[in-house]
PDB file of N, CA and C in Angstrom:
ATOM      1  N   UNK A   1      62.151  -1.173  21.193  1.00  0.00           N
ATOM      2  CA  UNK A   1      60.941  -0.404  21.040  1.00  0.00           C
ATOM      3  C   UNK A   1      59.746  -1.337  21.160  1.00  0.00           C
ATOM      4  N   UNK A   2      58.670  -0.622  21.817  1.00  0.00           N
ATOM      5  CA  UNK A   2      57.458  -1.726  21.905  1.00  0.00           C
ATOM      6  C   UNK A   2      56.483  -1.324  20.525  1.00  0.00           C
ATOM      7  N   UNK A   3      55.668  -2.254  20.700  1.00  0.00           N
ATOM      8  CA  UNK A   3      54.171  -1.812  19.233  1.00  0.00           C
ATOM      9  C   UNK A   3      54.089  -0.721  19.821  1.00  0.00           C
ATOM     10  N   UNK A   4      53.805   0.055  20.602  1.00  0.00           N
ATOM     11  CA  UNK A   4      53.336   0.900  20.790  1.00  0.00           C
ATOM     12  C   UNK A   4      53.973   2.145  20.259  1.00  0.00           C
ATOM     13  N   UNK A   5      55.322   2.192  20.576  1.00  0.00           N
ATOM     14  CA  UNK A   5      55.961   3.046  19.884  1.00  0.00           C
ATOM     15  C   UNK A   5      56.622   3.197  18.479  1.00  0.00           C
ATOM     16  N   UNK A   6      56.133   1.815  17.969  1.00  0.00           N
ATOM     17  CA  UNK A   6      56.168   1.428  15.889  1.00  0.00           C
ATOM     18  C   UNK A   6      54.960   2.367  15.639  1.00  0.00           C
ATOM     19  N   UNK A   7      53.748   2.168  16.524  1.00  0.00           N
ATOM     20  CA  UNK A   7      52.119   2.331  16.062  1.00  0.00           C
ATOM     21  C   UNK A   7      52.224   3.696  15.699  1.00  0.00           C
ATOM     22  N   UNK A   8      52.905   4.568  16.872  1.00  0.00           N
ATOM     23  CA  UNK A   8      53.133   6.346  16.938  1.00  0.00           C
ATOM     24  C   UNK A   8      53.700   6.435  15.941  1.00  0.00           C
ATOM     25  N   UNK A   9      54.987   5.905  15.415  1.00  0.00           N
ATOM     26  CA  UNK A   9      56.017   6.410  14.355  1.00  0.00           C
ATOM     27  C   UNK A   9      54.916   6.103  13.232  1.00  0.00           C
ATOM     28  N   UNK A  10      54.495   5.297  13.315  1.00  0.00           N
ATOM     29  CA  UNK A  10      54.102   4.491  11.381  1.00  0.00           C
ATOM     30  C   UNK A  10      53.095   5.731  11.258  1.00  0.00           C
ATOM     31  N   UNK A  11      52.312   6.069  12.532  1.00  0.00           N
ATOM     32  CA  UNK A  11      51.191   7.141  12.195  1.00  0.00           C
ATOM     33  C   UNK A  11      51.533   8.434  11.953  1.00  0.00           C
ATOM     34  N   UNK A  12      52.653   8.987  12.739  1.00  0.00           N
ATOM     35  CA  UNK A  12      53.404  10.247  12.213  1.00  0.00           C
ATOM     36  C   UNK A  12      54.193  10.099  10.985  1.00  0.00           C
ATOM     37  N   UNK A  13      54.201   8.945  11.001  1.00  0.00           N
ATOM     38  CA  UNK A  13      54.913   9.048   9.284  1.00  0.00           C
ATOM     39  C   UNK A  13      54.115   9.266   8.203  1.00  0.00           C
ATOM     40  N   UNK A  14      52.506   8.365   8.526  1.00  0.00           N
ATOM     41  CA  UNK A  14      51.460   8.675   7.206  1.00  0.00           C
ATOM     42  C   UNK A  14      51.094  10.120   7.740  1.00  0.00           C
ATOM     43  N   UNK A  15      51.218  11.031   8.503  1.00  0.00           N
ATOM     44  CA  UNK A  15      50.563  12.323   8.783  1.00  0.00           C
ATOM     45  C   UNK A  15      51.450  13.032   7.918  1.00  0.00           C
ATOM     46  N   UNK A  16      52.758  12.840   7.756  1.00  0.00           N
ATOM     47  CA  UNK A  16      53.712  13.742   7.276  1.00  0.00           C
ATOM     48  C   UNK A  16      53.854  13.813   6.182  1.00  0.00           C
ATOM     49  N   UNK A  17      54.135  12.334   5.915  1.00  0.00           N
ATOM     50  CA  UNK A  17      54.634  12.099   4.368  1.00  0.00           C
ATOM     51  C   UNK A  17      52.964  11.424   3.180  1.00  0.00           C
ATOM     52  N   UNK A  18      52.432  11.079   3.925  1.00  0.00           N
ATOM     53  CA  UNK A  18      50.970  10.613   3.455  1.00  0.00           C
ATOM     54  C   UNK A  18      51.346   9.682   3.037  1.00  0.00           C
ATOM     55  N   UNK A  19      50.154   8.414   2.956  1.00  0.00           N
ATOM     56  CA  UNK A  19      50.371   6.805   3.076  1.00  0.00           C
ATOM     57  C   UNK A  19      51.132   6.710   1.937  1.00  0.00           C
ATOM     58  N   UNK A  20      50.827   7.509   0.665  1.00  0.00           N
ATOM     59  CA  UNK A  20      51.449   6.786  -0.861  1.00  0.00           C
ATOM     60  C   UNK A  20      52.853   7.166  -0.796  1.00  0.00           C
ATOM     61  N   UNK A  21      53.502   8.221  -0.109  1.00  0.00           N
ATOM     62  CA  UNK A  21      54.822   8.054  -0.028  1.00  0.00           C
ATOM     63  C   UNK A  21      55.846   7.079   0.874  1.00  0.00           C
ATOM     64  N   UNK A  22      54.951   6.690   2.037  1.00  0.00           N
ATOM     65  CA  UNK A  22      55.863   5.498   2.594  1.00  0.00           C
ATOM     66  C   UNK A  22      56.199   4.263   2.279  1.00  0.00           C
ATOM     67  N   UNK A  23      55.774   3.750   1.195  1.00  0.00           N
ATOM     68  CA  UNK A  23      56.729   2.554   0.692  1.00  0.00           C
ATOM     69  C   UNK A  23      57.899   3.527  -0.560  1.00  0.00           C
ATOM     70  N   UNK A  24      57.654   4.420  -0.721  1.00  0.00           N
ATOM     71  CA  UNK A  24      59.136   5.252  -1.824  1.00  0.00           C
ATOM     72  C   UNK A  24      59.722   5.504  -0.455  1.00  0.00           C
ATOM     73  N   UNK A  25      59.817   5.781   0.179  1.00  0.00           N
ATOM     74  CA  UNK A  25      60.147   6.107   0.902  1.00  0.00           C
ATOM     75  C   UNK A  25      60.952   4.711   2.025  1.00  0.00           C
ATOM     76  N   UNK A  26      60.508   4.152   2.259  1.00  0.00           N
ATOM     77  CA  UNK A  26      60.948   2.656   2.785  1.00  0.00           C
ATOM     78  C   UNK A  26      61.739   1.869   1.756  1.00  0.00           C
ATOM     79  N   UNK A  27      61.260   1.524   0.583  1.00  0.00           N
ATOM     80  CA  UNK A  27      62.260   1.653  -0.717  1.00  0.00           C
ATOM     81  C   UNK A  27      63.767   2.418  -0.627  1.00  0.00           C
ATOM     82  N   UNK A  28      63.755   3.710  -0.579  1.00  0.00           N
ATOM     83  CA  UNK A  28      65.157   4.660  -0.455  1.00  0.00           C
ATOM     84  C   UNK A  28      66.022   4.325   0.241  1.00  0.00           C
ATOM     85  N   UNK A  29      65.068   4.065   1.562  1.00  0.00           N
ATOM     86  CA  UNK A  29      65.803   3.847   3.021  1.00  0.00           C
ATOM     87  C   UNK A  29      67.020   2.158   2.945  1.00  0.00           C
ATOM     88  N   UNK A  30      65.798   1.566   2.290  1.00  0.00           N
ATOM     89  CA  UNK A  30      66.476  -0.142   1.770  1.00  0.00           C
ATOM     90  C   UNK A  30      67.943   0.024   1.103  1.00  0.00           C
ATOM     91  N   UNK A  31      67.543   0.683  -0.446  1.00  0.00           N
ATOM     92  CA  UNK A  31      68.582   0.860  -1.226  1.00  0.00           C
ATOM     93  C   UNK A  31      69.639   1.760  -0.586  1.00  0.00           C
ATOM     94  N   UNK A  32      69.691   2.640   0.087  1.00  0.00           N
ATOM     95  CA  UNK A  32      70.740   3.261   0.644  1.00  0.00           C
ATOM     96  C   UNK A  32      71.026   2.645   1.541  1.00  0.00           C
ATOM     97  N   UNK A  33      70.487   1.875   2.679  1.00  0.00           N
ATOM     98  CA  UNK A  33      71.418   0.826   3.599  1.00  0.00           C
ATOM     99  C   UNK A  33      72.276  -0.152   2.588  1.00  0.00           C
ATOM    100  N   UNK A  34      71.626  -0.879   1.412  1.00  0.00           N
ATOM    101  CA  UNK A  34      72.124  -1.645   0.529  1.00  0.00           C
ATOM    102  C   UNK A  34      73.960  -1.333   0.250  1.00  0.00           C
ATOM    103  N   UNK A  35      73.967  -0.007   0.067  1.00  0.00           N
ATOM    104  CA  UNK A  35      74.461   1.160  -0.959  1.00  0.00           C
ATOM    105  C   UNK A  35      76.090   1.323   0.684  1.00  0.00           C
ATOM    106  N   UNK A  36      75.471   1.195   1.491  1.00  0.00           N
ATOM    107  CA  UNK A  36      76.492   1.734   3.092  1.00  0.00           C
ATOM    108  C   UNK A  36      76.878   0.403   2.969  1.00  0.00           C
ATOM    109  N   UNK A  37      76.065  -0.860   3.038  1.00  0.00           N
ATOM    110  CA  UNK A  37      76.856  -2.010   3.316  1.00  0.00           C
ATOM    111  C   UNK A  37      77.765  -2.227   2.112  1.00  0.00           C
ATOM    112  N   UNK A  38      77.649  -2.136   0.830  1.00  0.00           N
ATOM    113  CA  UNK A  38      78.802  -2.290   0.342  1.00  0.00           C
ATOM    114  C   UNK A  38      79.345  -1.789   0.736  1.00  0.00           C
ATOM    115  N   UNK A  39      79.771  -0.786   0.282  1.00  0.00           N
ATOM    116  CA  UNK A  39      80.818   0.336   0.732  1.00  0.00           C
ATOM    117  C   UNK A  39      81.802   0.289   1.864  1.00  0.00           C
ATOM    118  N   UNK A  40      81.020  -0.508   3.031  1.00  0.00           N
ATOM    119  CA  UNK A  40      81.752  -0.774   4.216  1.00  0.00           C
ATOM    120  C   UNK A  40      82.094  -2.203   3.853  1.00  0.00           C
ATOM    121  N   UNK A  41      81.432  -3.103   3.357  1.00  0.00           N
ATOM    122  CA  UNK A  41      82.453  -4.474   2.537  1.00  0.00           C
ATOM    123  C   UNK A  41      83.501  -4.001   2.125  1.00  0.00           C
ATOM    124  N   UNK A  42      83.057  -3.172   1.054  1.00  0.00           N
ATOM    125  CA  UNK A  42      84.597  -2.890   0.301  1.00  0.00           C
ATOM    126  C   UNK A  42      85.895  -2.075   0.452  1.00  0.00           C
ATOM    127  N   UNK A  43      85.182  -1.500   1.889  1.00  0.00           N
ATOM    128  CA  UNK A  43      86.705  -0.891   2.285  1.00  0.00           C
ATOM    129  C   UNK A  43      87.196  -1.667   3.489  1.00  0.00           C
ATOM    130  N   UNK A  44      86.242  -2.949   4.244  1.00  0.00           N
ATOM    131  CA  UNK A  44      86.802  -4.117   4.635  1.00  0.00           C
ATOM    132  C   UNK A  44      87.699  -4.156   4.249  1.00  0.00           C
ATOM    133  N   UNK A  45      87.401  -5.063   2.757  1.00  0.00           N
ATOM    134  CA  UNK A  45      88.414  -5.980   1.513  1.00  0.00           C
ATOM    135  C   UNK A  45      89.492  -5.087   1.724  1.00  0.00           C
ATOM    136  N   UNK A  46      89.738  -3.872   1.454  1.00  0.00           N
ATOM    137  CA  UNK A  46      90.734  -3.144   1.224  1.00  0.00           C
ATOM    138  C   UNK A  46      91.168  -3.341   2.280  1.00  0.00           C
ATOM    139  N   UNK A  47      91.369  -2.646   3.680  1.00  0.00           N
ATOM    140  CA  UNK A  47      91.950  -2.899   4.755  1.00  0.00           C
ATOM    141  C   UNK A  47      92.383  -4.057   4.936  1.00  0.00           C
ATOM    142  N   UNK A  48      91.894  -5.270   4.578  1.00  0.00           N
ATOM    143  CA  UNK A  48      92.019  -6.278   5.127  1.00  0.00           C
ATOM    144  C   UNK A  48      93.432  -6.926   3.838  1.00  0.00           C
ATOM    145  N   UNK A  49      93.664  -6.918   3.029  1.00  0.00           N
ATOM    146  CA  UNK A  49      94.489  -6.803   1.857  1.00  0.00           C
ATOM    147  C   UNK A  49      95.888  -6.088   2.077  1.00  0.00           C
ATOM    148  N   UNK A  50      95.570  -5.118   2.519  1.00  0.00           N
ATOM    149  CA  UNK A  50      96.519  -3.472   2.936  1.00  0.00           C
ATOM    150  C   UNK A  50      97.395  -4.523   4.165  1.00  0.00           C
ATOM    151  N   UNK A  51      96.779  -4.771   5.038  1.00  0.00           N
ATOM    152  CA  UNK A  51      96.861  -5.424   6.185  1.00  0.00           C
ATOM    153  C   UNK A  51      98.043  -6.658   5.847  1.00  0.00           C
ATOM    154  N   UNK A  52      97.750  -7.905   4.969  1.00  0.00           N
ATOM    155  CA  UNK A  52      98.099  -8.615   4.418  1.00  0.00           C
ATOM    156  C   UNK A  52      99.459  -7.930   3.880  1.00  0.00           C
ATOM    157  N   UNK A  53      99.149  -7.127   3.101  1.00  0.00           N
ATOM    158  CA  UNK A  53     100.564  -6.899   2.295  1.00  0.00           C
ATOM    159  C   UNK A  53     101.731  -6.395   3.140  1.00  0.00           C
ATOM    160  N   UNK A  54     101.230  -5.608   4.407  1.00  0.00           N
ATOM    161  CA  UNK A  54     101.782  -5.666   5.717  1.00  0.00           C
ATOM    162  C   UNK A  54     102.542  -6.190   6.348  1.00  0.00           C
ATOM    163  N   UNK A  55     102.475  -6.948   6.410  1.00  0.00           N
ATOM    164  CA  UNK A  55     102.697  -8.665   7.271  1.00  0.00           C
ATOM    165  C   UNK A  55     103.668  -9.384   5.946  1.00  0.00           C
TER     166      UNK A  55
END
């Protein structure tokens, strides 16, 4: 994506959600990627264990 098309999003985002909600909002987004990457660590570990006991 170029600036140009960050500049459009960031501005339809304060039109929608209005400026004071986009950092709660960027916040959520953080903690729930946070929240997927475990989750996909830990069913790594598992597979990868499962795998092991396999063998």
């Amino acid at each position: 994506m170029g600036s140009t098309e960050l500049i459009v999003i960031l501005a339809m985002g304060i039109l929608i959600f209005g400026a004071s909600a986009i950092p709660k909002l960027a916040r959520s987004f953080g903690e729930a990627k946070k929240e997927i990457d475990k989750a996909l660590n830990d069913a790594e570990t598992v597979c990868s264990s499962k795998n092991q006991d396999i063998i």
